[in-house]
C-alpha atoms as a PDB file:
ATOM      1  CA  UNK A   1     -10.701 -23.789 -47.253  1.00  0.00           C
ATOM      2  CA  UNK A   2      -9.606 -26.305 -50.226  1.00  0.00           C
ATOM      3  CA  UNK A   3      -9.644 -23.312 -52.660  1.00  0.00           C
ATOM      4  CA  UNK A   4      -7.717 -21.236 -50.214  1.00  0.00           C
ATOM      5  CA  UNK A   5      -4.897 -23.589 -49.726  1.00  0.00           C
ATOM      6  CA  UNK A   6      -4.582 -24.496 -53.318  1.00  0.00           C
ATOM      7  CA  UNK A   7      -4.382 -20.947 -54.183  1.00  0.00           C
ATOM      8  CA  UNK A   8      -1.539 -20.211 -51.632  1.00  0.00           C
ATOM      9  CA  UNK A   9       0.252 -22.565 -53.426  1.00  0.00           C
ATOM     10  CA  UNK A  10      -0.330 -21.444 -56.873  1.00  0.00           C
ATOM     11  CA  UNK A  11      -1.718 -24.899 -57.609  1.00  0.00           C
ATOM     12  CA  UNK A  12      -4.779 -25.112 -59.543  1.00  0.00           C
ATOM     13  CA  UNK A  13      -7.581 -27.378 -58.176  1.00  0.00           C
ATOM     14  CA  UNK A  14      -7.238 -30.747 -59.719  1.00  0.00           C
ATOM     15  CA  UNK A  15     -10.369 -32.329 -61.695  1.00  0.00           C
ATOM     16  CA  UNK A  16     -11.232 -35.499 -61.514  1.00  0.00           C
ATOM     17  CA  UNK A  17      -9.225 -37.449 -64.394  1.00  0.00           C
ATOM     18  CA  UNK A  18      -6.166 -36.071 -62.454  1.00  0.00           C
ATOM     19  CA  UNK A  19      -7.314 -37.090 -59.308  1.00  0.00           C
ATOM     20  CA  UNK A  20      -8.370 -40.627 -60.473  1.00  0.00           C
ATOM     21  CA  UNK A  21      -4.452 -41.641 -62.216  1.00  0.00           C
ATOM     22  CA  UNK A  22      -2.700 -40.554 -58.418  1.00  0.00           C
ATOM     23  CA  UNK A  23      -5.641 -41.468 -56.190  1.00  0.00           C
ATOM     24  CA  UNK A  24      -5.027 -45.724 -56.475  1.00  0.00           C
ATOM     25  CA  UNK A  25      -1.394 -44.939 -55.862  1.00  0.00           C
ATOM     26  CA  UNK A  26      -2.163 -42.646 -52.685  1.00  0.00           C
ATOM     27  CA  UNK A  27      -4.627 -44.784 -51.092  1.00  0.00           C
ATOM     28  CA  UNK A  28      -2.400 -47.966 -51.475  1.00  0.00           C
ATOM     29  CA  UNK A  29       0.409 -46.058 -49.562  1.00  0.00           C
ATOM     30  CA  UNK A  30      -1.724 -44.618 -46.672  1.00  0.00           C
ATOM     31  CA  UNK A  31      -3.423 -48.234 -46.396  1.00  0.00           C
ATOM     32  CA  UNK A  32       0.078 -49.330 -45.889  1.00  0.00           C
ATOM     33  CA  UNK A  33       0.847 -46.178 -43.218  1.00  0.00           C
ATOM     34  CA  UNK A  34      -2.204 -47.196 -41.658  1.00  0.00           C
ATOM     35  CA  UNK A  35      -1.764 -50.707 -41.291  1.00  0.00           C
ATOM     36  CA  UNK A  36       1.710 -50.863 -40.674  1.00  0.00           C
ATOM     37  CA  UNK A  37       2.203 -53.089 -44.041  1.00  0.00           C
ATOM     38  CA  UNK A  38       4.947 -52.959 -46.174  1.00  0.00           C
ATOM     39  CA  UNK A  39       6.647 -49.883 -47.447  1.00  0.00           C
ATOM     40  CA  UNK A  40       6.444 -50.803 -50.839  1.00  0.00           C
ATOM     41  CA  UNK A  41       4.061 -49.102 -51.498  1.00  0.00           C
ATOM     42  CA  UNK A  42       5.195 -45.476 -50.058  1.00  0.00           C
ATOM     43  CA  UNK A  43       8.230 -46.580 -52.030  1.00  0.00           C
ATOM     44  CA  UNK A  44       6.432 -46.321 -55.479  1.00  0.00           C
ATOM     45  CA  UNK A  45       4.751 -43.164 -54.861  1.00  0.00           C
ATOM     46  CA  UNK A  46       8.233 -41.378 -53.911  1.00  0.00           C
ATOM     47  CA  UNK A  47       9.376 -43.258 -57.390  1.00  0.00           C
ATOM     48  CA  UNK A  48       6.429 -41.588 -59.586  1.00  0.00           C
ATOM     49  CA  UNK A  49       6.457 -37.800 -57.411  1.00  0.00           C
ATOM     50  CA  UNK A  50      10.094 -37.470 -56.502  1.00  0.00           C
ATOM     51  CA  UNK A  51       9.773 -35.002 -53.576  1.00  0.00           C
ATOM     52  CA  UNK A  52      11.265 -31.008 -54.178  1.00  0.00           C
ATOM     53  CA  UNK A  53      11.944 -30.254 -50.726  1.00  0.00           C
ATOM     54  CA  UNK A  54      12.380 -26.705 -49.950  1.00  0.00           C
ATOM     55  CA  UNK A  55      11.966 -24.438 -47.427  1.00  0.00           C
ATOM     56  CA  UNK A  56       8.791 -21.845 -47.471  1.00  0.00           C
ATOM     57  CA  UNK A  57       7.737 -18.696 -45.898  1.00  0.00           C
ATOM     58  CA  UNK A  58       4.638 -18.067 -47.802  1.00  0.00           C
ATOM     59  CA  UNK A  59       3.032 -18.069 -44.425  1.00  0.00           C
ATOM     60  CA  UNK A  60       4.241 -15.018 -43.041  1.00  0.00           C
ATOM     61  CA  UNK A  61       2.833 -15.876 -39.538  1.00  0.00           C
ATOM     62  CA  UNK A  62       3.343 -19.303 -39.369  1.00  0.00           C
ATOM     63  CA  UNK A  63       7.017 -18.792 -40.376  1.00  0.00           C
ATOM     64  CA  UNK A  64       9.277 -20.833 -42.240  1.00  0.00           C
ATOM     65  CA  UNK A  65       8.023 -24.543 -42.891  1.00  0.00           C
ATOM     66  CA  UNK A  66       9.271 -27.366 -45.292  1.00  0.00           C
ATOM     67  CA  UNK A  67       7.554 -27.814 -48.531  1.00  0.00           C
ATOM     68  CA  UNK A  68       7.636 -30.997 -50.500  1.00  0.00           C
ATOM     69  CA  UNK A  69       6.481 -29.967 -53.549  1.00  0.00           C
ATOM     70  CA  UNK A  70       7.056 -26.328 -55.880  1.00  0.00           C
ATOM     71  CA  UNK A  71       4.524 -23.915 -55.967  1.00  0.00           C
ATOM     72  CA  UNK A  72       2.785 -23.327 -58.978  1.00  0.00           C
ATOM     73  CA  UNK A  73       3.243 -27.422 -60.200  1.00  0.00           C
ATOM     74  CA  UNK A  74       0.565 -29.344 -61.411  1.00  0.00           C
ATOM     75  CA  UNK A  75      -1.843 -29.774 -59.010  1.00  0.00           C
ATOM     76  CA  UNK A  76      -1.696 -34.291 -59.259  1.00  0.00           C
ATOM     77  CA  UNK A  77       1.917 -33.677 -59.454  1.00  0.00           C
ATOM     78  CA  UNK A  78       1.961 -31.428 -56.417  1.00  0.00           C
ATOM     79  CA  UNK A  79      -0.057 -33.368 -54.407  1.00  0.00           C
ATOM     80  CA  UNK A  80       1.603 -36.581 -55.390  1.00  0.00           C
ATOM     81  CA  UNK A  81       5.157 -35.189 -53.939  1.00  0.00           C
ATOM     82  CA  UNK A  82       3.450 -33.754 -50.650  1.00  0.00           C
ATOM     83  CA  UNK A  83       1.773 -37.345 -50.132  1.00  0.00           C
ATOM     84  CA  UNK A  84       4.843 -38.968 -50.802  1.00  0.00           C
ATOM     85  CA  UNK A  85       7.351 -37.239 -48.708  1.00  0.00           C
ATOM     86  CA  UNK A  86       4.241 -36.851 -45.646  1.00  0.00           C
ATOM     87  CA  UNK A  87       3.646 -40.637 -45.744  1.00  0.00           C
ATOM     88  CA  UNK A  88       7.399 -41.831 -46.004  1.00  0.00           C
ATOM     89  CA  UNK A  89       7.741 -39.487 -42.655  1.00  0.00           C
ATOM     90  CA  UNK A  90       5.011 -41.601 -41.118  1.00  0.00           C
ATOM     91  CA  UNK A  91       5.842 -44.488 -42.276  1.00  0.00           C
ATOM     92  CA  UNK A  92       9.667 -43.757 -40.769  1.00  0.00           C
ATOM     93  CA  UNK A  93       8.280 -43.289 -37.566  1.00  0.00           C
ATOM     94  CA  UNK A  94       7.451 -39.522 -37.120  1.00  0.00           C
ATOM     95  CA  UNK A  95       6.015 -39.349 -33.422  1.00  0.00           C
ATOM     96  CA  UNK A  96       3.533 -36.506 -34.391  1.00  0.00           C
ATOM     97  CA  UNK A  97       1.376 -37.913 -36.804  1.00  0.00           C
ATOM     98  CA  UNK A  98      -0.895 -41.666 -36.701  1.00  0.00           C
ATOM     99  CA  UNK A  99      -2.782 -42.711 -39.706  1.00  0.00           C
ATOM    100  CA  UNK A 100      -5.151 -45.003 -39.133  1.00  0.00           C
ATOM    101  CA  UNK A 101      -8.065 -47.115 -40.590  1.00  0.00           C
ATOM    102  CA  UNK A 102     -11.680 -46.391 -39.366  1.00  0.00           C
ATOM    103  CA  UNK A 103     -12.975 -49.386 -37.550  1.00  0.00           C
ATOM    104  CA  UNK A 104     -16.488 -49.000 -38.381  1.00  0.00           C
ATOM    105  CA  UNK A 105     -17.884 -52.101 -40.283  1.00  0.00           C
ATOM    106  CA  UNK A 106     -18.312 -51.304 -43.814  1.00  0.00           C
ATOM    107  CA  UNK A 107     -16.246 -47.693 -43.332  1.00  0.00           C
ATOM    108  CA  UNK A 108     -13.073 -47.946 -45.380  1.00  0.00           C
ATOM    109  CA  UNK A 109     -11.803 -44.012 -44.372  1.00  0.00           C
ATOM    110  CA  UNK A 110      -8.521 -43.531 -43.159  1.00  0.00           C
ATOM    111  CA  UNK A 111      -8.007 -40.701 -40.634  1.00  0.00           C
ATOM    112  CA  UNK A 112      -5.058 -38.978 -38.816  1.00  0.00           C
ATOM    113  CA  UNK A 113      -5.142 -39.313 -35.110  1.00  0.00           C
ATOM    114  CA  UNK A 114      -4.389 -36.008 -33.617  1.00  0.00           C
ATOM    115  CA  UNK A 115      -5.671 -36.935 -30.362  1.00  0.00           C
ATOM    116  CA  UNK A 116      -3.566 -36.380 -27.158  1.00  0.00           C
ATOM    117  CA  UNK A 117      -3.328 -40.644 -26.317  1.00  0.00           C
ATOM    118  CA  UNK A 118      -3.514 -41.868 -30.014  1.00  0.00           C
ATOM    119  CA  UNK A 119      -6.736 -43.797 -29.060  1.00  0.00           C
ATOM    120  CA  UNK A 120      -9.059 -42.435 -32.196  1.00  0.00           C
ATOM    121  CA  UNK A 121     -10.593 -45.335 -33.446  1.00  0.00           C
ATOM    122  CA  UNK A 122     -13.182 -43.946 -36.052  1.00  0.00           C
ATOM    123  CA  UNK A 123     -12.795 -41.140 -38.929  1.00  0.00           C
ATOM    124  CA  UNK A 124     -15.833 -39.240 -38.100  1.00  0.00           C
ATOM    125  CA  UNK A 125     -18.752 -38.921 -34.930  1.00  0.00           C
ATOM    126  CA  UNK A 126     -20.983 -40.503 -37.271  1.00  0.00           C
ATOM    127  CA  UNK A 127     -19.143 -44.368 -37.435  1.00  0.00           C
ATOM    128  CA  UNK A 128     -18.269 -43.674 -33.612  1.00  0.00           C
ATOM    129  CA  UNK A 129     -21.835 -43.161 -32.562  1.00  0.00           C
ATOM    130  CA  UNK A 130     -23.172 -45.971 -35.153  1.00  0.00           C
ATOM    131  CA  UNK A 131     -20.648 -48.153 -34.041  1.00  0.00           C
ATOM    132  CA  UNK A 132     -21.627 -47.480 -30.530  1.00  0.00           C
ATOM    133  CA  UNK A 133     -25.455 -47.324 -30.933  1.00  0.00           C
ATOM    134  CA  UNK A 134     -25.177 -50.843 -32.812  1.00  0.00           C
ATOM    135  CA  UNK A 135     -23.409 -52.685 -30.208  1.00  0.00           C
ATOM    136  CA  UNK A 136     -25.663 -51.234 -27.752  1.00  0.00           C
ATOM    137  CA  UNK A 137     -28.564 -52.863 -29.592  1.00  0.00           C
ATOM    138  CA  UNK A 138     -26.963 -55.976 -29.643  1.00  0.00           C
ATOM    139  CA  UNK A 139     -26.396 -56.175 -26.409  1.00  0.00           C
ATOM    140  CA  UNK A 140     -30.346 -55.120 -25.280  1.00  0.00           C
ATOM    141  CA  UNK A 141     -31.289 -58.651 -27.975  1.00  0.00           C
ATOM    142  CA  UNK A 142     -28.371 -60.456 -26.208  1.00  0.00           C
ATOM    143  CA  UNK A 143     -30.056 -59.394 -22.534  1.00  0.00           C
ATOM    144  CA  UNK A 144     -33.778 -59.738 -23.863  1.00  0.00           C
ATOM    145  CA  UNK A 145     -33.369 -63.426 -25.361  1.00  0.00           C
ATOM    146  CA  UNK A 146     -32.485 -64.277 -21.511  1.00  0.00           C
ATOM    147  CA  UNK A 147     -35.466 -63.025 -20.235  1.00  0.00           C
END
């Protein structure tokens, strides 16, 4: 699915070196999304990847759709815009999307909460059901040191 997206975009896959200069920046301004922190942040990543907003109908079916980024760019650079402008929109306020912070101990994911309340507390099943399975524990030492 990665490969397929990428390609629709003319963008080739990143590799790692690329990844690792815009990855720090990225993960500073979704902690900040996340955590409702400052914008700062979102505000340095629009500085480095300037946004190239446009509007798209590579997706025949879908229709047309805003793009933040060209086609055929760099893929750090590409993905750097699209972060940006996504993240300033959530950070603004867009109603459609959360970001949030998994609150699993020792977890440090974000995830986007597409659920129909905006209740998700966990990135995956896996902290959910640890998460859940360890305070059940607790609880059954909690209820067997009063017996």
């Amino acid at each position: 699915m990665r490969r397929e997206f990428f390609a629709q975009h003319r963008v080739a896959e990143p590799d790692a070196d690329a990844l690792a200069e815009l990855l720090p920046a990225v993960r500073d301004a979704v902690e900040a999304v996340a955590d409702s922190g400052p914008i700062d942040p979102v505000n340095r990543l629009l500085a480095e990847f300037p946004p190239s907003i446009h509007v798209s109908t590579h997706d025949e079916a879908g229709g047309p759709h805003l793009h933040f980024a060209q086609d055929g760019e760099d893929a750090a650079s590409w993905l750097g815009r699209s972060c940006a402008a996504a993240l300033a929109h959530v950070i603004c306020g867009d109603p459609d999307v959360t970001v949030g912070r998994c609150q699993a101990d020792g977890c440090a994911r974000f995830y986007v909460d597409d659920s129909r309340n905006r209740s998700r507390r966990f990135c995956s099943n896996t902290c959910a059901s640890r998460t859940t399975v360890a305070a059940y524990r607790a609880r059954r030492r909690t209820t067997a040191k009063k017996d």
